[in-house]
C-alpha atoms as a PDB file:
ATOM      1  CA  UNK A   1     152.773  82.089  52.805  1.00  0.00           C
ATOM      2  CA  UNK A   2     153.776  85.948  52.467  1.00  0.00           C
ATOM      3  CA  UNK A   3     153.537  88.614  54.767  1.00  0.00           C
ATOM      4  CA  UNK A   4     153.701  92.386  53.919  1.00  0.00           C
ATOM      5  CA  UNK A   5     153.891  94.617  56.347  1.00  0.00           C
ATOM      6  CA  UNK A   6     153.250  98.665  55.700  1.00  0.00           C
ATOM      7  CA  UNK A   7     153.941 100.212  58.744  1.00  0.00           C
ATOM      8  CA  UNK A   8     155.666 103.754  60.375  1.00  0.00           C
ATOM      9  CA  UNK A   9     158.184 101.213  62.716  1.00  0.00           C
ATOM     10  CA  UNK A  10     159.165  98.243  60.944  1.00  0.00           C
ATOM     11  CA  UNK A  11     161.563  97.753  63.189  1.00  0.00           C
ATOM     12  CA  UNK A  12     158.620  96.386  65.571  1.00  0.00           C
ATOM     13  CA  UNK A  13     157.760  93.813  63.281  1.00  0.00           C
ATOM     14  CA  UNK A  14     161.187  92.882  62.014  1.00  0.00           C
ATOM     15  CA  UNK A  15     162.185  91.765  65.623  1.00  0.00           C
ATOM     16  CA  UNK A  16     158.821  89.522  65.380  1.00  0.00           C
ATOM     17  CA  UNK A  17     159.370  87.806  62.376  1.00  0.00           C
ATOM     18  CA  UNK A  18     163.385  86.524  63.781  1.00  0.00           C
ATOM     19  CA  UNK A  19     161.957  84.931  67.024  1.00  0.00           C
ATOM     20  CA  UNK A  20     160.891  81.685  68.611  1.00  0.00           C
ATOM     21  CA  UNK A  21     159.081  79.475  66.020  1.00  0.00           C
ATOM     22  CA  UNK A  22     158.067  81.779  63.596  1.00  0.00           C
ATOM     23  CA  UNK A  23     161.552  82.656  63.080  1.00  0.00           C
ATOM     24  CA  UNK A  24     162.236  78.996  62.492  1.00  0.00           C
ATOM     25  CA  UNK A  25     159.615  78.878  59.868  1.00  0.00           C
ATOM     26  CA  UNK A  26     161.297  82.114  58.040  1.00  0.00           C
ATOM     27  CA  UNK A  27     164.481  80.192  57.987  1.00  0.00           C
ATOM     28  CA  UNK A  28     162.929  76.963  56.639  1.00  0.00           C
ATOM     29  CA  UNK A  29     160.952  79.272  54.030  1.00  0.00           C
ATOM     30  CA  UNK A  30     157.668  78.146  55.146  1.00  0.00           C
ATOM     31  CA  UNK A  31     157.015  81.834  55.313  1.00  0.00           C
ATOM     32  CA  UNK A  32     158.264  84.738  53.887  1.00  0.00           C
ATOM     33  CA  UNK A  33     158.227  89.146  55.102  1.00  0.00           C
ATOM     34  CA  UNK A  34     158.576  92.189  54.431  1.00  0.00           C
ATOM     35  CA  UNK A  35     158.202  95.176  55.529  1.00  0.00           C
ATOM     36  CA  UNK A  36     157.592  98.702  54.579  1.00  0.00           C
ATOM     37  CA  UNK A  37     158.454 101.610  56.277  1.00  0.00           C
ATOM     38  CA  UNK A  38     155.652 104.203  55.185  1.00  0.00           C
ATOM     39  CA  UNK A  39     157.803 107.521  55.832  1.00  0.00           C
ATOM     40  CA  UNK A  40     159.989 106.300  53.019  1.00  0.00           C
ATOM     41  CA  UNK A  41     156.980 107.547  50.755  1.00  0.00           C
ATOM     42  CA  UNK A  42     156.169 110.665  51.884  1.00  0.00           C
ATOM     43  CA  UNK A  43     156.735 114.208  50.159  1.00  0.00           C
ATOM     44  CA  UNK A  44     158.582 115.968  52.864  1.00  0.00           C
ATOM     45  CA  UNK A  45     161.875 116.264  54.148  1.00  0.00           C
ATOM     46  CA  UNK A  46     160.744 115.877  57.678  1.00  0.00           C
ATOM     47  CA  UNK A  47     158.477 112.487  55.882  1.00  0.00           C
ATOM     48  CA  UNK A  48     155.279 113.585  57.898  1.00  0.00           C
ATOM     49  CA  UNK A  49     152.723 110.964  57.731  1.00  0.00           C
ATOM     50  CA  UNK A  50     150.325 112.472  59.611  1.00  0.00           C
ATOM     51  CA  UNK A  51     147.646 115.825  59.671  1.00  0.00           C
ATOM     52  CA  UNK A  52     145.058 117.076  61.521  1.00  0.00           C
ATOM     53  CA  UNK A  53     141.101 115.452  60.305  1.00  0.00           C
ATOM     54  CA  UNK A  54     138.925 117.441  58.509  1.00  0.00           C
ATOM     55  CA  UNK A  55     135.801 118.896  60.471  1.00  0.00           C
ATOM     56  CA  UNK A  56     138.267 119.443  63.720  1.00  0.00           C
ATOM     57  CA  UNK A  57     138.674 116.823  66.820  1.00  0.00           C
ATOM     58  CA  UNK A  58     141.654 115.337  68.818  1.00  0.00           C
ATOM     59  CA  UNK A  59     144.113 113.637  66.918  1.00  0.00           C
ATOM     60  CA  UNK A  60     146.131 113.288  64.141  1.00  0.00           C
ATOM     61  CA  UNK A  61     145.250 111.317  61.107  1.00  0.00           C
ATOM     62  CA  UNK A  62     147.373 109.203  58.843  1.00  0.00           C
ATOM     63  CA  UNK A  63     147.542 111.052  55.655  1.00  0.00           C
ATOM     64  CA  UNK A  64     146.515 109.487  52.081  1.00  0.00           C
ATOM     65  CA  UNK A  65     149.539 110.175  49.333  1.00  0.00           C
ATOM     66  CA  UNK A  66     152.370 108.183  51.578  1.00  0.00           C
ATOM     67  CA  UNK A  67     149.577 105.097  52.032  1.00  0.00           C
ATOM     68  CA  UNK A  68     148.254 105.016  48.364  1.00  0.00           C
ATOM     69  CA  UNK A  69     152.139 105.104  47.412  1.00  0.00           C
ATOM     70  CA  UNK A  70     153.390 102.317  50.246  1.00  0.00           C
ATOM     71  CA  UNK A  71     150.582 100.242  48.883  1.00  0.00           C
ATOM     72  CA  UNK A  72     151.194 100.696  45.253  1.00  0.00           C
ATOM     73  CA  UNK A  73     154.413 100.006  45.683  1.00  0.00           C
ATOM     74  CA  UNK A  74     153.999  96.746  47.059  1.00  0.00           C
ATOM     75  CA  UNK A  75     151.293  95.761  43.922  1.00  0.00           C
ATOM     76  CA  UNK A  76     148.077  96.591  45.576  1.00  0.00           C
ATOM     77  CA  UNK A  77     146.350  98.081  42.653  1.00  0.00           C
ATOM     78  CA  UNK A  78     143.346 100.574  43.269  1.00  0.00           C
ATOM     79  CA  UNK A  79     139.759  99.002  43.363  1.00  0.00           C
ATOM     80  CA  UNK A  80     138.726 100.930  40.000  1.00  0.00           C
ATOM     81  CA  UNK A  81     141.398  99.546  38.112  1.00  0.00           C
ATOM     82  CA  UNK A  82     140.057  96.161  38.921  1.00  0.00           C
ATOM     83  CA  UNK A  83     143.350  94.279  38.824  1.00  0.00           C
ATOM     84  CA  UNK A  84     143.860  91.039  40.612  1.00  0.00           C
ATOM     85  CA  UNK A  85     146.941  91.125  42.302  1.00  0.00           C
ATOM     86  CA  UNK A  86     147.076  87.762  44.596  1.00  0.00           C
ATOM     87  CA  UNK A  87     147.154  90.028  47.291  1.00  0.00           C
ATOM     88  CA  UNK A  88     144.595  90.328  50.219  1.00  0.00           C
ATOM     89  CA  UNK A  89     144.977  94.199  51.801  1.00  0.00           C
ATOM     90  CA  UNK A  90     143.955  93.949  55.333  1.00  0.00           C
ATOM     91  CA  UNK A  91     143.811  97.487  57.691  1.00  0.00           C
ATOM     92  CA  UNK A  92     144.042  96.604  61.167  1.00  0.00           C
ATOM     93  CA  UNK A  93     141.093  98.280  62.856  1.00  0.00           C
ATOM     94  CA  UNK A  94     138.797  98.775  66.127  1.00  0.00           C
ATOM     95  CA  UNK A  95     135.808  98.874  63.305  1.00  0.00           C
ATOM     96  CA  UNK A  96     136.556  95.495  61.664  1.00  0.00           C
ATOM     97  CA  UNK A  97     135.057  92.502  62.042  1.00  0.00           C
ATOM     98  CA  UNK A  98     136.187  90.508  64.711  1.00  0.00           C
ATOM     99  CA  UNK A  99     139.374  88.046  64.543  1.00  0.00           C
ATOM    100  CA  UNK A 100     138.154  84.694  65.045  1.00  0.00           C
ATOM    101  CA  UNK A 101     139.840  81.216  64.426  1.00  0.00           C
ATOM    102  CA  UNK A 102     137.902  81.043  61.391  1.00  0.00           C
ATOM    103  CA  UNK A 103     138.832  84.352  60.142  1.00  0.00           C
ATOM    104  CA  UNK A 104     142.439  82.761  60.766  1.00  0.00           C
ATOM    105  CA  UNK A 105     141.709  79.881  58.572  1.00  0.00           C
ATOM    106  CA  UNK A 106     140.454  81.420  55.611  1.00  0.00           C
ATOM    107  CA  UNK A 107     143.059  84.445  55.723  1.00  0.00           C
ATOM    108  CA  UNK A 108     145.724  81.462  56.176  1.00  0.00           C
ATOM    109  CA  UNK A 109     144.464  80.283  52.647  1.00  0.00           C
ATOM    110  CA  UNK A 110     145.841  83.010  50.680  1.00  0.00           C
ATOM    111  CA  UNK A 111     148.710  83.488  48.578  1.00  0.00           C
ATOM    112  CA  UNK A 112     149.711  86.632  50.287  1.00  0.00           C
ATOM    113  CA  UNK A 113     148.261  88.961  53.042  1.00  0.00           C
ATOM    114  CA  UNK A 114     149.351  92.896  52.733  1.00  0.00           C
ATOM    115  CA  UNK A 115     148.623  94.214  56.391  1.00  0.00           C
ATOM    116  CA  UNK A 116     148.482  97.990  57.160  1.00  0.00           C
ATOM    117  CA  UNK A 117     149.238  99.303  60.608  1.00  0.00           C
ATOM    118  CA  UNK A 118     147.149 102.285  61.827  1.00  0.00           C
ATOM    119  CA  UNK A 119     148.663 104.482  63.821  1.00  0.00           C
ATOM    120  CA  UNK A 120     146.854 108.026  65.650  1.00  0.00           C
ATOM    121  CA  UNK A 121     143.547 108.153  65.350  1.00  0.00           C
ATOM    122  CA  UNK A 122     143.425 105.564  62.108  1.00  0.00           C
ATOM    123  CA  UNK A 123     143.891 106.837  58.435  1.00  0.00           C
ATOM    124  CA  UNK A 124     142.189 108.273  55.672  1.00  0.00           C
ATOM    125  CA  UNK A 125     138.465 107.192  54.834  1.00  0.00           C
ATOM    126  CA  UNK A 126     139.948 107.209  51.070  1.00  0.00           C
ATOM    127  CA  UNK A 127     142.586 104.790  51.387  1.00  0.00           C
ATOM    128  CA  UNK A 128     139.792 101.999  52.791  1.00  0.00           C
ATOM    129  CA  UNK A 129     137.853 103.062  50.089  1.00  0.00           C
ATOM    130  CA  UNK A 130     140.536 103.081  47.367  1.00  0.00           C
ATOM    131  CA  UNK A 131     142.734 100.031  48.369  1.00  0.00           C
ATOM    132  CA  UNK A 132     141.282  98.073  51.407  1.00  0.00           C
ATOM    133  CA  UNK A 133     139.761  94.550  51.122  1.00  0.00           C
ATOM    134  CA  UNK A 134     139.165  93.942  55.029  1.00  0.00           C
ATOM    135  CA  UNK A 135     139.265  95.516  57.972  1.00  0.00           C
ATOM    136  CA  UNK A 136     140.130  93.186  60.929  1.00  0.00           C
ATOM    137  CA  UNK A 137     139.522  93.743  64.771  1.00  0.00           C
ATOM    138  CA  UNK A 138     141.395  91.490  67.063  1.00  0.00           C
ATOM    139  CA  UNK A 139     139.406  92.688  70.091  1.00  0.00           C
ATOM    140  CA  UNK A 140     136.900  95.412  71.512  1.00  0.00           C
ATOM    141  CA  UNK A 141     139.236  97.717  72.654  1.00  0.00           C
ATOM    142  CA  UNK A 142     141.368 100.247  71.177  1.00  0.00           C
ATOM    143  CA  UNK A 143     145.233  99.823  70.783  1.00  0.00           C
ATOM    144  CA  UNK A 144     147.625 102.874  70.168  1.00  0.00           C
ATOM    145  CA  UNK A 145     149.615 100.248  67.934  1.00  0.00           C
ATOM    146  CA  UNK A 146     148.152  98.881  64.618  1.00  0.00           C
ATOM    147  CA  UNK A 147     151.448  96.408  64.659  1.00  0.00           C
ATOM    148  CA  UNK A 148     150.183  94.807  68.088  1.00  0.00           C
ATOM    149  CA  UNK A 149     146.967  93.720  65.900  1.00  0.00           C
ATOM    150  CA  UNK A 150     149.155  92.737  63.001  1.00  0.00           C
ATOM    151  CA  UNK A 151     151.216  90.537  64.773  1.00  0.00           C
ATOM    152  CA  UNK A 152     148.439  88.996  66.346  1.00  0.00           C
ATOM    153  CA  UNK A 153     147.005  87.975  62.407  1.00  0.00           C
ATOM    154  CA  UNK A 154     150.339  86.699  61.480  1.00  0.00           C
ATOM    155  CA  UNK A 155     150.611  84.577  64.601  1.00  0.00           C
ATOM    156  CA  UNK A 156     147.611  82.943  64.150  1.00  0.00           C
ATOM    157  CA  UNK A 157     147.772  82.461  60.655  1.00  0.00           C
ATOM    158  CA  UNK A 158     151.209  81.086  59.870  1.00  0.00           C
ATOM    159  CA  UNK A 159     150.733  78.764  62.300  1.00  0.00           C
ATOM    160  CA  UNK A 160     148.778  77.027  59.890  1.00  0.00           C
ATOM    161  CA  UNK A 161     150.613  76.859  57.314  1.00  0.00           C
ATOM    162  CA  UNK A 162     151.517  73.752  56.068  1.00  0.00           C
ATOM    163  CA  UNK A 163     154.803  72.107  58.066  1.00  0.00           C
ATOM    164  CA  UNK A 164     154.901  75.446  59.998  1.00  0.00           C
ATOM    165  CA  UNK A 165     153.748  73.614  63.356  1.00  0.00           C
ATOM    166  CA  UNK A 166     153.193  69.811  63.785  1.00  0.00           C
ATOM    167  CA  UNK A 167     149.592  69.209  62.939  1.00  0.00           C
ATOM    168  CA  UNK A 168     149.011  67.153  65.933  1.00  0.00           C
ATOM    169  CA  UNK A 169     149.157  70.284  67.663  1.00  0.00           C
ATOM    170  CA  UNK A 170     146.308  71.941  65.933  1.00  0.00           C
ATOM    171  CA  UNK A 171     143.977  69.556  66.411  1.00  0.00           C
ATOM    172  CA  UNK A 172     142.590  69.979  69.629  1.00  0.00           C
ATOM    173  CA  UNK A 173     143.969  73.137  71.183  1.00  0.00           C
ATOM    174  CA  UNK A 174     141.011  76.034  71.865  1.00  0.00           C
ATOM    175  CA  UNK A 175     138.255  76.433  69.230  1.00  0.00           C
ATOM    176  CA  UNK A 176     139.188  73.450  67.039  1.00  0.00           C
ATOM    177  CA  UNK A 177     135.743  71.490  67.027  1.00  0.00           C
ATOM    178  CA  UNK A 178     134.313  74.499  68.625  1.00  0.00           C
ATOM    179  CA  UNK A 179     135.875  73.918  72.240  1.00  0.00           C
ATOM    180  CA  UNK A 180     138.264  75.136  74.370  1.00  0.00           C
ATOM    181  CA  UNK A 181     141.752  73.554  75.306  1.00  0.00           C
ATOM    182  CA  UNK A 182     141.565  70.523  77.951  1.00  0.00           C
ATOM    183  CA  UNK A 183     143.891  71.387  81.066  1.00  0.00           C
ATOM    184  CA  UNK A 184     147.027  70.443  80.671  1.00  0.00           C
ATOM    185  CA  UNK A 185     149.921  68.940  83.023  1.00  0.00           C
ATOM    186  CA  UNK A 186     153.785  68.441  83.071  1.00  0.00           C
ATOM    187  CA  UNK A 187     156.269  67.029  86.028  1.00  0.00           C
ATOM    188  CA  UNK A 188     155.849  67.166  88.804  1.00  0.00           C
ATOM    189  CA  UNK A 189     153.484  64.378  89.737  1.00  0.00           C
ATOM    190  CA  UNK A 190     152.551  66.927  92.563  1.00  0.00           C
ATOM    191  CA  UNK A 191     153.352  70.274  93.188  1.00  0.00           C
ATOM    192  CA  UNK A 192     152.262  72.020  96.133  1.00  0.00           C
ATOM    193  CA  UNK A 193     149.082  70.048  97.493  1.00  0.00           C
ATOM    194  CA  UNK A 194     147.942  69.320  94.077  1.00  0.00           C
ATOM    195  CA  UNK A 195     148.885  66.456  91.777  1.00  0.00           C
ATOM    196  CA  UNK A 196     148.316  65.233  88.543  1.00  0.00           C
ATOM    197  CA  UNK A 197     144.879  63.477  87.492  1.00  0.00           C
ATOM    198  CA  UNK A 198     145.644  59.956  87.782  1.00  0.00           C
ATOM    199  CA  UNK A 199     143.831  59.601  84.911  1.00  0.00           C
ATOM    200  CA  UNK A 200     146.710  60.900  82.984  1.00  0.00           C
ATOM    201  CA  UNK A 201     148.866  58.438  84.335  1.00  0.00           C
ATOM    202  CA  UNK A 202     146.969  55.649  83.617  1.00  0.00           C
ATOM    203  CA  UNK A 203     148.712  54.739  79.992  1.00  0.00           C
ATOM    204  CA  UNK A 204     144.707  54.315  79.457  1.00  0.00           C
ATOM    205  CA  UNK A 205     144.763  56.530  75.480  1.00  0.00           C
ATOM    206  CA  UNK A 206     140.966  56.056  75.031  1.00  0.00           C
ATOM    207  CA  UNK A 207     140.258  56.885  78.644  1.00  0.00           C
ATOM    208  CA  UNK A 208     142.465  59.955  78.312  1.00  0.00           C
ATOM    209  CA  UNK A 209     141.225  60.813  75.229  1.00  0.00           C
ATOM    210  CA  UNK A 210     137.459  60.868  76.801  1.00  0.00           C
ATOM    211  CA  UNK A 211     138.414  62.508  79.640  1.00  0.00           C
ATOM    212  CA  UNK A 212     139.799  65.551  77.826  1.00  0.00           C
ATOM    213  CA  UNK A 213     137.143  65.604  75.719  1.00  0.00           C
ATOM    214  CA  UNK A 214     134.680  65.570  78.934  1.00  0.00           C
ATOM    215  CA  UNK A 215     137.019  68.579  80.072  1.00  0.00           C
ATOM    216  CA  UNK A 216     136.772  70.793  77.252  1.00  0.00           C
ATOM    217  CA  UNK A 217     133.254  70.478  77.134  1.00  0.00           C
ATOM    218  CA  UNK A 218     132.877  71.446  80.817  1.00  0.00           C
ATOM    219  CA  UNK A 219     135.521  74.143  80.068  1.00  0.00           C
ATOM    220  CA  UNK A 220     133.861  75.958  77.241  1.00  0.00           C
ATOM    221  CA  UNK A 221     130.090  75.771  78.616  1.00  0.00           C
ATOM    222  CA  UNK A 222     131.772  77.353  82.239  1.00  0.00           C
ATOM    223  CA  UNK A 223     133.401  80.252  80.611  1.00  0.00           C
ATOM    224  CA  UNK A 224     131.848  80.525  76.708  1.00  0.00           C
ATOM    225  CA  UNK A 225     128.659  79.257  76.802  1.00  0.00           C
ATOM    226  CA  UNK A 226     128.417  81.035  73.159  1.00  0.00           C
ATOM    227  CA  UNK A 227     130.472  78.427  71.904  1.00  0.00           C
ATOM    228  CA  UNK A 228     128.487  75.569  73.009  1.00  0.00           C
ATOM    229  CA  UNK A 229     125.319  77.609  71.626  1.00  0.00           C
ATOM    230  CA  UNK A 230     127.098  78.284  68.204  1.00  0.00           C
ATOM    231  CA  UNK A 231     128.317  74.833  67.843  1.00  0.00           C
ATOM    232  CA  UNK A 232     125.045  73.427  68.778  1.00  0.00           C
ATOM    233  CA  UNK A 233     123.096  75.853  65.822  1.00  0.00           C
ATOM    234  CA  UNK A 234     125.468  74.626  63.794  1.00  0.00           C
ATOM    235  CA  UNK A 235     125.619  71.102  63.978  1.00  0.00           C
ATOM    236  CA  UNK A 236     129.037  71.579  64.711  1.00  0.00           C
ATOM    237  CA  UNK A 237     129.494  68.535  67.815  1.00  0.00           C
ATOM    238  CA  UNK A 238     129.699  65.123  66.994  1.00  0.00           C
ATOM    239  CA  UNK A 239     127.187  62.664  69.106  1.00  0.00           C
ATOM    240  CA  UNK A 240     129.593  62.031  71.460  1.00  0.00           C
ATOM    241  CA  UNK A 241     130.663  65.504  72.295  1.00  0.00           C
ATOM    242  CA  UNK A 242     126.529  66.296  72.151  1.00  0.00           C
ATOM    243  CA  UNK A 243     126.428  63.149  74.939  1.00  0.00           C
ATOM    244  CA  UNK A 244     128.781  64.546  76.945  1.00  0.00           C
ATOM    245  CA  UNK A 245     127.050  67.945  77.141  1.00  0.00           C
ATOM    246  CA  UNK A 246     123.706  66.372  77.853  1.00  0.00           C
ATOM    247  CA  UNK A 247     125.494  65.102  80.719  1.00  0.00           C
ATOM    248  CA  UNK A 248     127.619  68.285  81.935  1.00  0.00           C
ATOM    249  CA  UNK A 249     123.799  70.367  81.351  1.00  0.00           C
ATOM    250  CA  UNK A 250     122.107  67.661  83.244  1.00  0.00           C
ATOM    251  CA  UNK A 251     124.489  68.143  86.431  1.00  0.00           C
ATOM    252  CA  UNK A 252     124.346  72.064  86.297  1.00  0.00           C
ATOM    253  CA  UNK A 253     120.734  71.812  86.494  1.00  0.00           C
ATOM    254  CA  UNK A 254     121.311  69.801  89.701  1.00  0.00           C
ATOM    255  CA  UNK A 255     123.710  71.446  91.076  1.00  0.00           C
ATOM    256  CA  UNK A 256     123.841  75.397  89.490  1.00  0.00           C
ATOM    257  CA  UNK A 257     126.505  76.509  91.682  1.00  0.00           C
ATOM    258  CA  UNK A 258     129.037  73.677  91.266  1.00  0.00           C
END
């Protein structure tokens, strides 16, 4: 998988792409960067990307010319020339749709995601109109950094990648199947007053196996009961998972405070 990266401080997202596992991945060439420094593109000798919005208000706005030209240059072709590049142009932004695990999945699919970093108060109307295929939200809140968003996409997308991460470890951290993560546990046996399950130390797999599955379940309909409701609209839980719930609702209608 490929990465672009248009950006006013590549620097950011250079020191990303050489750590920890993803760096590993970049030396195996599991996944391959770049990035693009947008000042290189503009007109002036001071390479100002950035101008006051039409129609007055605080802020500065990321001008069009350097952004068409950083985007050309990388093979996004405009939408009226209706070219198909390979590439999927993504603009990091507070009105995109929200970054879910499934967004991750599907952007994970393609050949080659182009991501442009916002900066100010965002950029021209004309470049999401000329260039943009998606706009992408990781949260409701607003960042001063479009590269804090962008590295969150490319963390949660190359991680799927084929032979980028063990697949064992996909398959049952939070939202696979719809659930949370079980609780996890590592030496020692005890620390503090608490100690391990001894369930976990049982050697029992099938036990251990239910009993994490009991504990996501009790996990995600404590703190995202959305989840349970989506995957339950959706068909998404398997009959034991649905057994398992019927038993977790059953003892919060006994007990609502536990």
């Amino acid at each position: 998988m490929k990465y672009t990266v248009l950006t006013l401080f590549p620097e950011i997202i250079d020191a990303f792409f050489a750590l920890s596992i993803l760096g590993k991945a970049v030396n195996r060439g599991v996944v391959e960067y770049q990035t693009v420094n947008i000042r290189d593109f503009a007109f002036d000798k001071h390479r100002t990307c950035d101008d006051a919005p039409y129609g007055g208000g605080p802020g500065m706005l990321m001008m069009p010319e350097p952004l068409g030209r950083a985007l050309e240059s990388v093979g996004v072709c405009p939408k009226e020339e209706k070219q198909t590049s390979g590439k999927k142009t993504v603009y990091l932004s507070p009105s995109g749709r929200p970054f879910t695990q499934a967004a991750a999945e599907s952007l994970a699919a393609e050949q080659e995601l182009v991501l442009l970093c916002g900066r100010y108060e965002g950029i021209d109307q004309r470049i999401i109109d000329r260039y943009i295929d998606d706009e992408i939200s990781i949260g409701d809140y607003v960042l001063s950094s479009g590269e804090t968003a962008a590295m969150a996409v490319i963390d949660a997308t190359y991680r799927l990648a084929e032979t980028a991460i063990t697949p064992a470890s996909l398959e049952e951290e939070s939202f696979s199947g719809g659930l949370l993560e079980y609780p996890q546990y590592t030496r020692p046996e005890v620390y503090g007053m608490l100690a391990v399950p001894e369930i976990l130390l049982s050697g029992h797999h099938e036990n251990i196996r239910r009993w994490r599955l009991k504990k996501r379940v009790e996990k995600t309909f404590a703190r995202r009961p959305d989840l349970i409701r989506r995957g339950i609209e959706t068909g998404l839980f398997d009959g034991e998972t649905r057994s398992i719930l019927e038993e977790v609702w059953s003892k919060h209608e006994r007990d609502p405070g536990d």
